[in-house]
Protein backbone atom coordinates (compact mmCIF):
# COMPACT_ATOMS: atom_id res chain seq x y z
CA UNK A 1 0.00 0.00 0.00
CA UNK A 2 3.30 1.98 0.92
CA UNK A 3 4.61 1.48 -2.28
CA UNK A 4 1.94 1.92 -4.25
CA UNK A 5 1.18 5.39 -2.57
CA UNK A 6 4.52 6.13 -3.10
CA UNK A 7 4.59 5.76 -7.05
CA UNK A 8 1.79 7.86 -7.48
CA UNK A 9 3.18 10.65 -6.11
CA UNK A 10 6.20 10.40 -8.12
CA UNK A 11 3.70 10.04 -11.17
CA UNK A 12 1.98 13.10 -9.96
CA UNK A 13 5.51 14.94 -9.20
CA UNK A 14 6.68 14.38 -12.75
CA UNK A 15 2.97 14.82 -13.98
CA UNK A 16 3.11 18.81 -12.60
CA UNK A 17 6.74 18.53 -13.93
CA UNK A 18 5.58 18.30 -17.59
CA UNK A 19 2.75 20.53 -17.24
CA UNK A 20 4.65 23.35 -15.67
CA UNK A 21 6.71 23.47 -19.09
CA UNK A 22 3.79 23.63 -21.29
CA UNK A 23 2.22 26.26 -19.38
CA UNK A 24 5.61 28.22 -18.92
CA UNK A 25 5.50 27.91 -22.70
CA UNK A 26 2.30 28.80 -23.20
CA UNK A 27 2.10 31.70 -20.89
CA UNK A 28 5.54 33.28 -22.86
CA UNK A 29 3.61 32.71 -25.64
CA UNK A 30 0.44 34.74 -24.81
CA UNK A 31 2.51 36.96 -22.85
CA UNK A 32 4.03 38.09 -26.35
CA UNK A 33 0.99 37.70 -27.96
CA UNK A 34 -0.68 40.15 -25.50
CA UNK A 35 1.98 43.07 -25.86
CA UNK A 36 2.03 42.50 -29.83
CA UNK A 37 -1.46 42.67 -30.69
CA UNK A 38 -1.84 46.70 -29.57
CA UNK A 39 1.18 47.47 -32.15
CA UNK A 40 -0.99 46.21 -35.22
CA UNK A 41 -3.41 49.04 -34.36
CA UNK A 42 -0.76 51.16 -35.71
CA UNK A 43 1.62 49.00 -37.87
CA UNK A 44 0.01 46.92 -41.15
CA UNK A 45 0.98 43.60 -40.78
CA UNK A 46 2.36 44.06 -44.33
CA UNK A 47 4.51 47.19 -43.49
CA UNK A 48 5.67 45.23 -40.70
CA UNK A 49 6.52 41.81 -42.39
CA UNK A 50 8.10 43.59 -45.76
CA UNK A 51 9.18 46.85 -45.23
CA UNK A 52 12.88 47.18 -45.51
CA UNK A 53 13.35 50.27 -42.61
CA UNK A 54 13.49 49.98 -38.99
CA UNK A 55 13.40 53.78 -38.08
CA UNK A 56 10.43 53.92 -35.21
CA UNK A 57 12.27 57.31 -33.75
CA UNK A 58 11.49 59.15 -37.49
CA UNK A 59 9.84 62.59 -36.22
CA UNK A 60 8.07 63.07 -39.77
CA UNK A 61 7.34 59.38 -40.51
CA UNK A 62 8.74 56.38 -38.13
CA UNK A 63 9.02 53.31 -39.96
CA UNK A 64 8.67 49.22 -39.10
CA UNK A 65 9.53 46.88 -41.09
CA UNK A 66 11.75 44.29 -40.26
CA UNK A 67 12.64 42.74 -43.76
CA UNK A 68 16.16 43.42 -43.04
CA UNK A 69 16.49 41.74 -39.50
CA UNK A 70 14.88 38.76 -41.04
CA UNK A 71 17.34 38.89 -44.12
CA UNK A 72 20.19 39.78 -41.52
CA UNK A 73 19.28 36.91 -39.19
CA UNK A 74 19.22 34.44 -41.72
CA UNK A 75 22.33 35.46 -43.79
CA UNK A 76 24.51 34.96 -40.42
CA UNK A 77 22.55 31.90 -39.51
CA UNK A 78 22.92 30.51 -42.70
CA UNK A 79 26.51 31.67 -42.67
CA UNK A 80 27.17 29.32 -39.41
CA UNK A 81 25.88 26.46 -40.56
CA UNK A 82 27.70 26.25 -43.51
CA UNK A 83 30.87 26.46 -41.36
CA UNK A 84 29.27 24.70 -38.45
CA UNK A 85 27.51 21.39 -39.80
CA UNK A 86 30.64 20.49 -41.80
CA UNK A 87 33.26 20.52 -39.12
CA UNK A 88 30.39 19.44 -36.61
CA UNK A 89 29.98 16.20 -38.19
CA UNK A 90 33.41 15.47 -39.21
CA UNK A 91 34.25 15.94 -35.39
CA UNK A 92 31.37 13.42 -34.60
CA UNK A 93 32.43 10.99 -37.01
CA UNK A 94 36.26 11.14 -36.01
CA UNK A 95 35.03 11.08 -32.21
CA UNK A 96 32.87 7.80 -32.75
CA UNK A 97 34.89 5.88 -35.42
CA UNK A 98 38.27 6.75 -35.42
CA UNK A 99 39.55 8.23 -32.22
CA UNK A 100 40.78 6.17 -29.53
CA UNK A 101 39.31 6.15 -26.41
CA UNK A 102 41.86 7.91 -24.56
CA UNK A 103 41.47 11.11 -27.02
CA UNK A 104 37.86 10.36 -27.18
CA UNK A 105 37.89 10.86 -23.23
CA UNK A 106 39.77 14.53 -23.50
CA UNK A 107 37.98 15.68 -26.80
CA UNK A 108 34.39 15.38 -25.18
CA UNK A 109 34.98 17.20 -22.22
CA UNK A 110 36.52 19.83 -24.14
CA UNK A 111 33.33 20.39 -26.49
CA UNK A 112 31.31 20.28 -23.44
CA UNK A 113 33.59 23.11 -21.99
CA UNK A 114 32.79 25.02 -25.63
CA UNK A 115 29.29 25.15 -24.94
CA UNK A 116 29.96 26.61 -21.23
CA UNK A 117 32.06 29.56 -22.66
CA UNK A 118 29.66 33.23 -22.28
CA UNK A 119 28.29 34.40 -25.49
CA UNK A 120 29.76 37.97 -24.11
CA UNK A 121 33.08 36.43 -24.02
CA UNK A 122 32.94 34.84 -27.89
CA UNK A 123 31.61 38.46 -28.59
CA UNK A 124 34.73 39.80 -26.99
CA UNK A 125 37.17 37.39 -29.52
CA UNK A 126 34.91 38.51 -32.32
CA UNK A 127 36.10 42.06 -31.96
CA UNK A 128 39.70 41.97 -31.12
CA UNK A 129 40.69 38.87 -32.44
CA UNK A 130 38.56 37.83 -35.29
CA UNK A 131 37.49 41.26 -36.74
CA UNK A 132 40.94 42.44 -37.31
CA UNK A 133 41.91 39.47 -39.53
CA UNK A 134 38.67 40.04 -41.71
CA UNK A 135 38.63 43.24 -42.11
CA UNK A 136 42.38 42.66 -43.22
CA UNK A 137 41.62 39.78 -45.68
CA UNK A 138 38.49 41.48 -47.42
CA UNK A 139 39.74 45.15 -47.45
CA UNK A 140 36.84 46.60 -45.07
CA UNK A 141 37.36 49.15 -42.84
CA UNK A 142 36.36 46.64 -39.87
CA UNK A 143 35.43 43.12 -39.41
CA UNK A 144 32.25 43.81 -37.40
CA UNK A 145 30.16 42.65 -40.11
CA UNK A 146 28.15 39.38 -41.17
CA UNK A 147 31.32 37.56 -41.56
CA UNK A 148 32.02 38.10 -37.80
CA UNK A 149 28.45 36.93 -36.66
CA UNK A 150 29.01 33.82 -38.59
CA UNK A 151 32.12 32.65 -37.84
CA UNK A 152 31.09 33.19 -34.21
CA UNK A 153 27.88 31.73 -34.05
CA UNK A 154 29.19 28.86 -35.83
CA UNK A 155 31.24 28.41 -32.58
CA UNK A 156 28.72 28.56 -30.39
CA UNK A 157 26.70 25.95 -32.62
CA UNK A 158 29.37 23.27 -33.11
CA UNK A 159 28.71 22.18 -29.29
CA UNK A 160 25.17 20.80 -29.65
CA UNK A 161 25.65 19.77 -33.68
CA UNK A 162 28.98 17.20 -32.40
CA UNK A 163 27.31 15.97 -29.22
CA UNK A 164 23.76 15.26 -31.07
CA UNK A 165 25.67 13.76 -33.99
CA UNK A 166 27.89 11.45 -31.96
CA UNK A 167 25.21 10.11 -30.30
CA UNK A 168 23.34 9.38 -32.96
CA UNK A 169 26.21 7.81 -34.96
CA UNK A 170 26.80 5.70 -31.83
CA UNK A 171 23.82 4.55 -31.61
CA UNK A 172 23.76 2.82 -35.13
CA UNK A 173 22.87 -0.71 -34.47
CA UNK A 174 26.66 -2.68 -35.01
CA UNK A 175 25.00 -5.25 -37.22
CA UNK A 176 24.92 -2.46 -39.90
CA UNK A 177 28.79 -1.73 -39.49
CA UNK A 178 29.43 -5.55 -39.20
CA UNK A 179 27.64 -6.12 -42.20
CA UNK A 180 29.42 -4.00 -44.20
CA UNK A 181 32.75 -4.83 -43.15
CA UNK A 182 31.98 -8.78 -43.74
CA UNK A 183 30.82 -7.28 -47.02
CA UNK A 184 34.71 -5.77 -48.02
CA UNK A 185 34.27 -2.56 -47.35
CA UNK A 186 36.48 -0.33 -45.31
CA UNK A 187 36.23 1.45 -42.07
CA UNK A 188 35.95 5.05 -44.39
CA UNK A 189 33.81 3.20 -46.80
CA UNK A 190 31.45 1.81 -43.80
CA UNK A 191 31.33 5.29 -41.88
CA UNK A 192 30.83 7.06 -45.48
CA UNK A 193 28.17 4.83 -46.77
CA UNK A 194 26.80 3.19 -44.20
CA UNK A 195 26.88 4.52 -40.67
CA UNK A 196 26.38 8.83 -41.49
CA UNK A 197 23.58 7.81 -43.89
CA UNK A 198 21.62 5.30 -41.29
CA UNK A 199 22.20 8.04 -38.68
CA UNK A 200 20.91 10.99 -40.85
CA UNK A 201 17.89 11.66 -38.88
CA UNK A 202 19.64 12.24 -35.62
CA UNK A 203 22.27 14.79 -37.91
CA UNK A 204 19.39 16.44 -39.29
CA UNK A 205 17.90 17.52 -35.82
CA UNK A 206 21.33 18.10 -34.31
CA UNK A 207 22.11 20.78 -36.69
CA UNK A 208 18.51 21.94 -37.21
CA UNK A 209 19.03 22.25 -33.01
CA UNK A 210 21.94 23.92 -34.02
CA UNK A 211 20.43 26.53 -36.14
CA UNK A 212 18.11 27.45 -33.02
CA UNK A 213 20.59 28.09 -31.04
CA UNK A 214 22.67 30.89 -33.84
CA UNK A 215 19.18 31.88 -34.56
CA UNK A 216 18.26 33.05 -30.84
CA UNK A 217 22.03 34.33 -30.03
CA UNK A 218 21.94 38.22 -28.81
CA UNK A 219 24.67 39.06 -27.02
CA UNK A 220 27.30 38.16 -29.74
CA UNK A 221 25.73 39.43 -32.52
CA UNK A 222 25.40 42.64 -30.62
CA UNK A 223 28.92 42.95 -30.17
CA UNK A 224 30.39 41.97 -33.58
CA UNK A 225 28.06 42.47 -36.74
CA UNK A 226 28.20 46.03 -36.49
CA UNK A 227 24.26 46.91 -35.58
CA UNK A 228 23.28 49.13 -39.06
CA UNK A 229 19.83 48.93 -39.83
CA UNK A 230 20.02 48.31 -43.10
CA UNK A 231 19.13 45.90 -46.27
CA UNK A 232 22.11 43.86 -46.68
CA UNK A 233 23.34 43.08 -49.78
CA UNK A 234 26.72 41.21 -48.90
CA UNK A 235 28.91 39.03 -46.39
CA UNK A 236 30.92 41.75 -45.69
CA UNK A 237 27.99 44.63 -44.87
CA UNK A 238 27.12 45.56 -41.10
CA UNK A 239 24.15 43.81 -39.95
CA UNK A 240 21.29 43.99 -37.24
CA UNK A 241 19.78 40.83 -36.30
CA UNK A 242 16.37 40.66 -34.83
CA UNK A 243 17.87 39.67 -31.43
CA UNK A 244 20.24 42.43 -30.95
CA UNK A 245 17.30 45.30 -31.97
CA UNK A 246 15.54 43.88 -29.19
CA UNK A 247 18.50 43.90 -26.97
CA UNK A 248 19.65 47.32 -28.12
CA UNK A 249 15.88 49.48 -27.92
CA UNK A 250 13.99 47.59 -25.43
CA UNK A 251 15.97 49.08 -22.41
CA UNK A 252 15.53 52.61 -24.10
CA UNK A 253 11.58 52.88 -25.16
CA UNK A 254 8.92 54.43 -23.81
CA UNK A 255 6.77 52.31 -22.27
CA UNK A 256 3.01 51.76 -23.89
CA UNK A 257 4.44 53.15 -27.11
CA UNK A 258 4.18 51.75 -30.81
CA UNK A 259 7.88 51.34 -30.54
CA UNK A 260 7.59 49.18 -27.50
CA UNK A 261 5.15 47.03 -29.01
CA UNK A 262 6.34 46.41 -32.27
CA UNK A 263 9.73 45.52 -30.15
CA UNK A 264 7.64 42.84 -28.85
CA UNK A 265 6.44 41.92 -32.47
CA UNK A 266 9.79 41.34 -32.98
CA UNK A 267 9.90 39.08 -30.53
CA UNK A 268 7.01 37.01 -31.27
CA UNK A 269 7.98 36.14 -35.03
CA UNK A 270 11.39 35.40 -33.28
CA UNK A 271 10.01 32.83 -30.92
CA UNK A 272 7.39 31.26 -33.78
CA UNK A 273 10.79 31.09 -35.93
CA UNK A 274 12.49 28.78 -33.23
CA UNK A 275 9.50 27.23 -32.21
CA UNK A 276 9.11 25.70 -35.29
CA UNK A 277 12.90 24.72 -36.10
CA UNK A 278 13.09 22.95 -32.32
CA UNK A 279 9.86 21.16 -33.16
CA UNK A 280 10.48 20.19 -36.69
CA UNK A 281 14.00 18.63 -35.29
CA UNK A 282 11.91 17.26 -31.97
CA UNK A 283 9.90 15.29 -34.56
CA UNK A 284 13.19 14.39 -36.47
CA UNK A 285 14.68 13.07 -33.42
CA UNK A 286 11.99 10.86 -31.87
CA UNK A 287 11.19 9.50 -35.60
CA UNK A 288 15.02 9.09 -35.63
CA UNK A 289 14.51 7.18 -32.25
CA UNK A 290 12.04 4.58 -33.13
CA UNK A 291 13.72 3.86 -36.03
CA UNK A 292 16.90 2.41 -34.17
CA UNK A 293 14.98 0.93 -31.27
CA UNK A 294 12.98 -1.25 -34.27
């Protein structure tokens, strides 16, 4: 009776566990919802979505559109993974194929430590370390640009693309890497061919994971893209993501202002924009999951 009375509390402590995080969730949710809605008395939802100037202090005419935050966030995002998701799965591959155990031992601490380092401090080596060298190699008059955000975001990515894709290339069943080495083929050939392909699911969600984390980054992006509101048109322009405007204006605005809501607006399309991208990889994951276990 003990016992039994016992387990159903813990069902009932994880129970109010689970629900705490949907209604955290859900309350952020309507929270932004709630302090977005008054801005579209004042914004169209078309101005807002497509217009290319962020200028809500304009005395004559303040404009919102956020065209160029989206194009901004996406051309640094974009710009991390394609740095990122290469070198993140090579690094997975080497750590569950070819290293030995004793490197494989110091490596994975060390990618855990990567993922501990403050965004403020990468933001810091984006400035005085990596700026320098770009604006060097491409002739600008400084690095803070897109390049920057990439490079550094790509950084802060590789932690959760590695771990995520080492586990699932570990957790390929051996009979498919037995197979194929009873079969003639190589260790490369097997990892190529058999293993990255039968754990492509699991890769998939660990860099679309990946991509939610450069897409929600502030504090680096603040520091090293250069913060110009404007349409870019190249790698090496000055950018403004929609995480840093929030950063940069929120602390500033009047409160109960268009400004202040549409900051919020911001804010909502940014959280529907990683919404989706964690729940599209959830999905990829647990489908990912069942296929293994079966």
């Amino acid at each position: 009776m003990i016992h039994k009375f016992r387990e159903k509390l813990i069902q009932i402590f994880f129970f109010l566990n689970g629900l705490s995080v949907i209604l955290i969730l859900g309350g952020i949710f309507f929270l932004l919802l709630r302090y977005t809605w008054p801005a579209f008395k004042e914004i169209q939802m078309a101005e807002f979505l497509f217009g290319k100037f962020w200028d809500p202090t304009a005395y004559v005419k303040p404009a919102y559109g956020i065209l160029a935050m989206l194009m901004s966030t996406f051309m640094v995002t974009v710009g991390a993974l394609t740095i990122a998701v290469p070198l993140g799965i090579g690094t997975a591959a080497y750590l569950s194929d070819v290293a030995s155990p004793k490197v494989r031992e110091i490596a994975k601490p060390v990618v855990e430590i990567l993922a501990g380092i403050p965004s403020v401090v990468i933001g810091f080596l984006g400035i005085v370390l990596v700026g320098p060298v770009i604006a060097k190699l491409t002739g600008t008059t400084n690095g803070l640009n897109a390049i920057n955000g990439a490079i550094l975001l790509s950084v802060m990515s590789l932690p959760t693309i590695i771990s995520l894709s080492e586990d699932a290339l570990t957790n390929v069943p051996k009979s498919f890497q037995e197979a194929s080495l009873a079969l003639g083929g190589s260790q490369w050939q097997t990892l190529i061919l058999v293993k990255i392909p039968a754990a492509s699911s699991g890769i998939v969600a660990a860099c679309m994971l990946g991509m939610g984390r450069a897409i929600g980054e502030t504090m680096t992006v603040l520091m090293a893209t250069g913060n110009a509101p404007a349409m870019p048109s190249k790698l090496t322009d000055p950018i403004m993501t929609m995480t840093s405007t929030i950063a940069i204006e929120l602390g500033e605005v009047p409160y109960y202002t268009t400004h202040f809501y549409g900051l919020f607006a911001i804010g909502l399309v940014l959280f529907i924009i990683t919404f989706i991208i964690n729940m599209v990889s959830d999905i990829i994951l647990h489908r990912y999951e069942r296929q293994t276990r079966y």
